[in-house]
PDB file of N, CA and C in Angstrom:
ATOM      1  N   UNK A   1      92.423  69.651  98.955  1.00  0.00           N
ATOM      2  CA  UNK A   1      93.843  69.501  99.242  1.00  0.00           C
ATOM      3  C   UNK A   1      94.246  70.396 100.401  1.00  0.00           C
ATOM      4  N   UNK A   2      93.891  71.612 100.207  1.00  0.00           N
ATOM      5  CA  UNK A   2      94.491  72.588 101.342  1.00  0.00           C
ATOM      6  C   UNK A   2      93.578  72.012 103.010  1.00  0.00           C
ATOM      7  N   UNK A   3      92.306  71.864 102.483  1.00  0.00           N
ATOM      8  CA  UNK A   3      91.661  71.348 103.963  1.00  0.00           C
ATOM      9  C   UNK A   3      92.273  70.440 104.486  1.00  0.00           C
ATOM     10  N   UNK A   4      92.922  69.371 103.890  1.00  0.00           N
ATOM     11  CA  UNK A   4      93.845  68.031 104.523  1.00  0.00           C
ATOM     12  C   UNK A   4      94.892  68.651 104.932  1.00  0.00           C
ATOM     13  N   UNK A   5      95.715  69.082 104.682  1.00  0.00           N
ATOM     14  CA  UNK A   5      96.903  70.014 104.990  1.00  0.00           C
ATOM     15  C   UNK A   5      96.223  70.712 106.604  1.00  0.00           C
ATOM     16  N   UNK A   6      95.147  71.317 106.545  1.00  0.00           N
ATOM     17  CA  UNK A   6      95.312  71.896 107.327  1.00  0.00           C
ATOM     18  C   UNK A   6      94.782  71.280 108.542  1.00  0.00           C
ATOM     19  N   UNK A   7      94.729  69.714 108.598  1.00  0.00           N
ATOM     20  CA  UNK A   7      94.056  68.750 109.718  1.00  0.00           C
ATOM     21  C   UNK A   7      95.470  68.113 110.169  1.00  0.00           C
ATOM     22  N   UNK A   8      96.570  68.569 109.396  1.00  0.00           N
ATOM     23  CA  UNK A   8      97.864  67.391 110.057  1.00  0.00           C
ATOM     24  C   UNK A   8      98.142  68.740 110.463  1.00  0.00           C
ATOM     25  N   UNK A   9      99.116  67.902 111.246  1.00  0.00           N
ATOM     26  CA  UNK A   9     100.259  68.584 113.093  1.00  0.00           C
ATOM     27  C   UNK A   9     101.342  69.369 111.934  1.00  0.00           C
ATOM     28  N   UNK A  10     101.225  70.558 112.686  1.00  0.00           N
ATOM     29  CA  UNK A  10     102.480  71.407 111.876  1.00  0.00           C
ATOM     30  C   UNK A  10     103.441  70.703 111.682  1.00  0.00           C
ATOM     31  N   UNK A  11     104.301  70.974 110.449  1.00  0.00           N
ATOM     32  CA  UNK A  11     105.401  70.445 110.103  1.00  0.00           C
ATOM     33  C   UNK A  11     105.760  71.499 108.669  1.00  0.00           C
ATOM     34  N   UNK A  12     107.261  71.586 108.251  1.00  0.00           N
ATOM     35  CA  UNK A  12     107.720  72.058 107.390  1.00  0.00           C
ATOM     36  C   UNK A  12     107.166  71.319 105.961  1.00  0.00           C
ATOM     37  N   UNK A  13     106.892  71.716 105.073  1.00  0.00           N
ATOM     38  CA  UNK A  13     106.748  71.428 103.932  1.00  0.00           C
ATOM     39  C   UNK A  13     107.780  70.010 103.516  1.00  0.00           C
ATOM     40  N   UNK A  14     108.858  70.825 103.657  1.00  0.00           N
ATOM     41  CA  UNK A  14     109.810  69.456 103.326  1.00  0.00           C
ATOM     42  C   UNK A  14     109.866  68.430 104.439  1.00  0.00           C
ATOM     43  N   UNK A  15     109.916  68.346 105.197  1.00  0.00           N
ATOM     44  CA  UNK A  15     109.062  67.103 106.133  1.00  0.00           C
ATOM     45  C   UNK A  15     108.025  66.437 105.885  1.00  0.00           C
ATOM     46  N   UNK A  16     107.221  67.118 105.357  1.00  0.00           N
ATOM     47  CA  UNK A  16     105.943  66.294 104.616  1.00  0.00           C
ATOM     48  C   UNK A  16     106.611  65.665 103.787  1.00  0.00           C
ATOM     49  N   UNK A  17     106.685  66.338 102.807  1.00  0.00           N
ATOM     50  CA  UNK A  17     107.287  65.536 101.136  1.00  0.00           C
ATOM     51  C   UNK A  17     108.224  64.376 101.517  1.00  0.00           C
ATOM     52  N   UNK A  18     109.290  64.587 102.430  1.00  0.00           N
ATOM     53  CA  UNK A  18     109.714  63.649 102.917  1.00  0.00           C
ATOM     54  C   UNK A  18     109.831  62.250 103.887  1.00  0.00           C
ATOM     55  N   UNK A  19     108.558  62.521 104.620  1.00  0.00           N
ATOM     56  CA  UNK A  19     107.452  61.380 105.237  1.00  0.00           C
ATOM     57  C   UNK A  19     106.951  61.266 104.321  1.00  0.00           C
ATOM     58  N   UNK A  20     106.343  61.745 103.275  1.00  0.00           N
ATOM     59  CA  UNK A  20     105.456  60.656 102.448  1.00  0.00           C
ATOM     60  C   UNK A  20     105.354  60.037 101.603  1.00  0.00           C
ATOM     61  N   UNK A  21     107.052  60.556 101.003  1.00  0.00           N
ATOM     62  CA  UNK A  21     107.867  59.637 100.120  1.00  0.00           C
ATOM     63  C   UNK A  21     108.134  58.042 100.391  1.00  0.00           C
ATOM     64  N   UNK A  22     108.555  58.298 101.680  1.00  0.00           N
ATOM     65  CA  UNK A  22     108.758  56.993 102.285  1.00  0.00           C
ATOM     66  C   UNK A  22     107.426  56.333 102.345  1.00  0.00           C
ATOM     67  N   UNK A  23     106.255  56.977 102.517  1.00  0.00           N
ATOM     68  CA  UNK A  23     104.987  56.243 102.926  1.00  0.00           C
ATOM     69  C   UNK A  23     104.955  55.379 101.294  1.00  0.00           C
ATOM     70  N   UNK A  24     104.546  57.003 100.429  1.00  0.00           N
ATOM     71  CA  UNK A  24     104.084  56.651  99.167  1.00  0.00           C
ATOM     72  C   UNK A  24     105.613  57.106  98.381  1.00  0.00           C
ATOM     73  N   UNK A  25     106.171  55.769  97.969  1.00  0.00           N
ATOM     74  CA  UNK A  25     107.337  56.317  97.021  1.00  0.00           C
ATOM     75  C   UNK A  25     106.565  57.062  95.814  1.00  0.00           C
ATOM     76  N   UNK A  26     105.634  56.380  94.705  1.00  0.00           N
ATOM     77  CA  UNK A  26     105.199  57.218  93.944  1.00  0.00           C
ATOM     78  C   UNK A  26     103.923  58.512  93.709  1.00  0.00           C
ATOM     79  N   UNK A  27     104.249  58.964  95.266  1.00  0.00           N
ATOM     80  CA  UNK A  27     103.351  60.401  95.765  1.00  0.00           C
ATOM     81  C   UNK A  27     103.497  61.505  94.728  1.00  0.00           C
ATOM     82  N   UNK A  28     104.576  61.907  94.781  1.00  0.00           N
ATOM     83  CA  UNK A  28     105.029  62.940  93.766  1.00  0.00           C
ATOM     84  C   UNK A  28     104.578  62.516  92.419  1.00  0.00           C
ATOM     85  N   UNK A  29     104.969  61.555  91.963  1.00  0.00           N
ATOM     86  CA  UNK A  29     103.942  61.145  89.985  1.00  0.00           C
ATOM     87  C   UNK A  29     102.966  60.983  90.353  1.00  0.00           C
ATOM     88  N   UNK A  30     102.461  60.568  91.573  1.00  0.00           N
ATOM     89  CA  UNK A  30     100.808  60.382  91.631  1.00  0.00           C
ATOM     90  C   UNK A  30     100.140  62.215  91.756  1.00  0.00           C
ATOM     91  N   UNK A  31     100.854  62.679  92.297  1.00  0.00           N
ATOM     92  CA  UNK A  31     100.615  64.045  92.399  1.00  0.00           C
ATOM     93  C   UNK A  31     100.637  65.104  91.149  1.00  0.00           C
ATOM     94  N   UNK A  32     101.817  65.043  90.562  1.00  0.00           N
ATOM     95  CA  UNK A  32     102.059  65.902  89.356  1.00  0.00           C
ATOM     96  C   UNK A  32     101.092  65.133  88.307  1.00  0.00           C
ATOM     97  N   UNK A  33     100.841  64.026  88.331  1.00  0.00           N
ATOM     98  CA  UNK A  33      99.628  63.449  86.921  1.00  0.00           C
ATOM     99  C   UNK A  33      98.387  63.777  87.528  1.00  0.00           C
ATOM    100  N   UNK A  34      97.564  63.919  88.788  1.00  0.00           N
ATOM    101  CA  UNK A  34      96.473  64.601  89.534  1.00  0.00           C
ATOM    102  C   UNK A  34      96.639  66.106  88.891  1.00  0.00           C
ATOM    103  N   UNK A  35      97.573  66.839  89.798  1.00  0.00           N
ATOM    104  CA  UNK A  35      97.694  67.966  89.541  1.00  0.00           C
ATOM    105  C   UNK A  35      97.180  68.463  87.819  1.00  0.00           C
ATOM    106  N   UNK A  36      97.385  67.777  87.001  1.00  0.00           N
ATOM    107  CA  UNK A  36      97.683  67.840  85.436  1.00  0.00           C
ATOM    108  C   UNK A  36      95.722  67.927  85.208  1.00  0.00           C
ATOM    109  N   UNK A  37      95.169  66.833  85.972  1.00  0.00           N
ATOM    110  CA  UNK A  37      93.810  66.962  85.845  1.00  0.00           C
ATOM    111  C   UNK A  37      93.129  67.824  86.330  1.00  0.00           C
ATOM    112  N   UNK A  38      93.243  68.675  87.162  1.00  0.00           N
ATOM    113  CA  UNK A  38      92.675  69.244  87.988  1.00  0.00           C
ATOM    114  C   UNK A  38      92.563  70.385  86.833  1.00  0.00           C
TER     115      UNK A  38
END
């Protein structure tokens, strides 16, 4: 996770979350149910 992060073009945190909402509306539940496995 952190290695991908650190291959995209600076941007604020909330800029991310918010481009990739729009990409992936369900990023965030896909994330917090990942997160849960890990």
């Amino acid at each position: 996770m952190n290695g991908m992060l650190k291959k995209m073009p600076p941007m604020s945190l909330d800029q991310f979350w918010n481009t990739a909402e729009k990409i992936f509306p369900n990023l965030t539940w896909i994330f917090n149910n990942t997160w849960q496995l890990v």
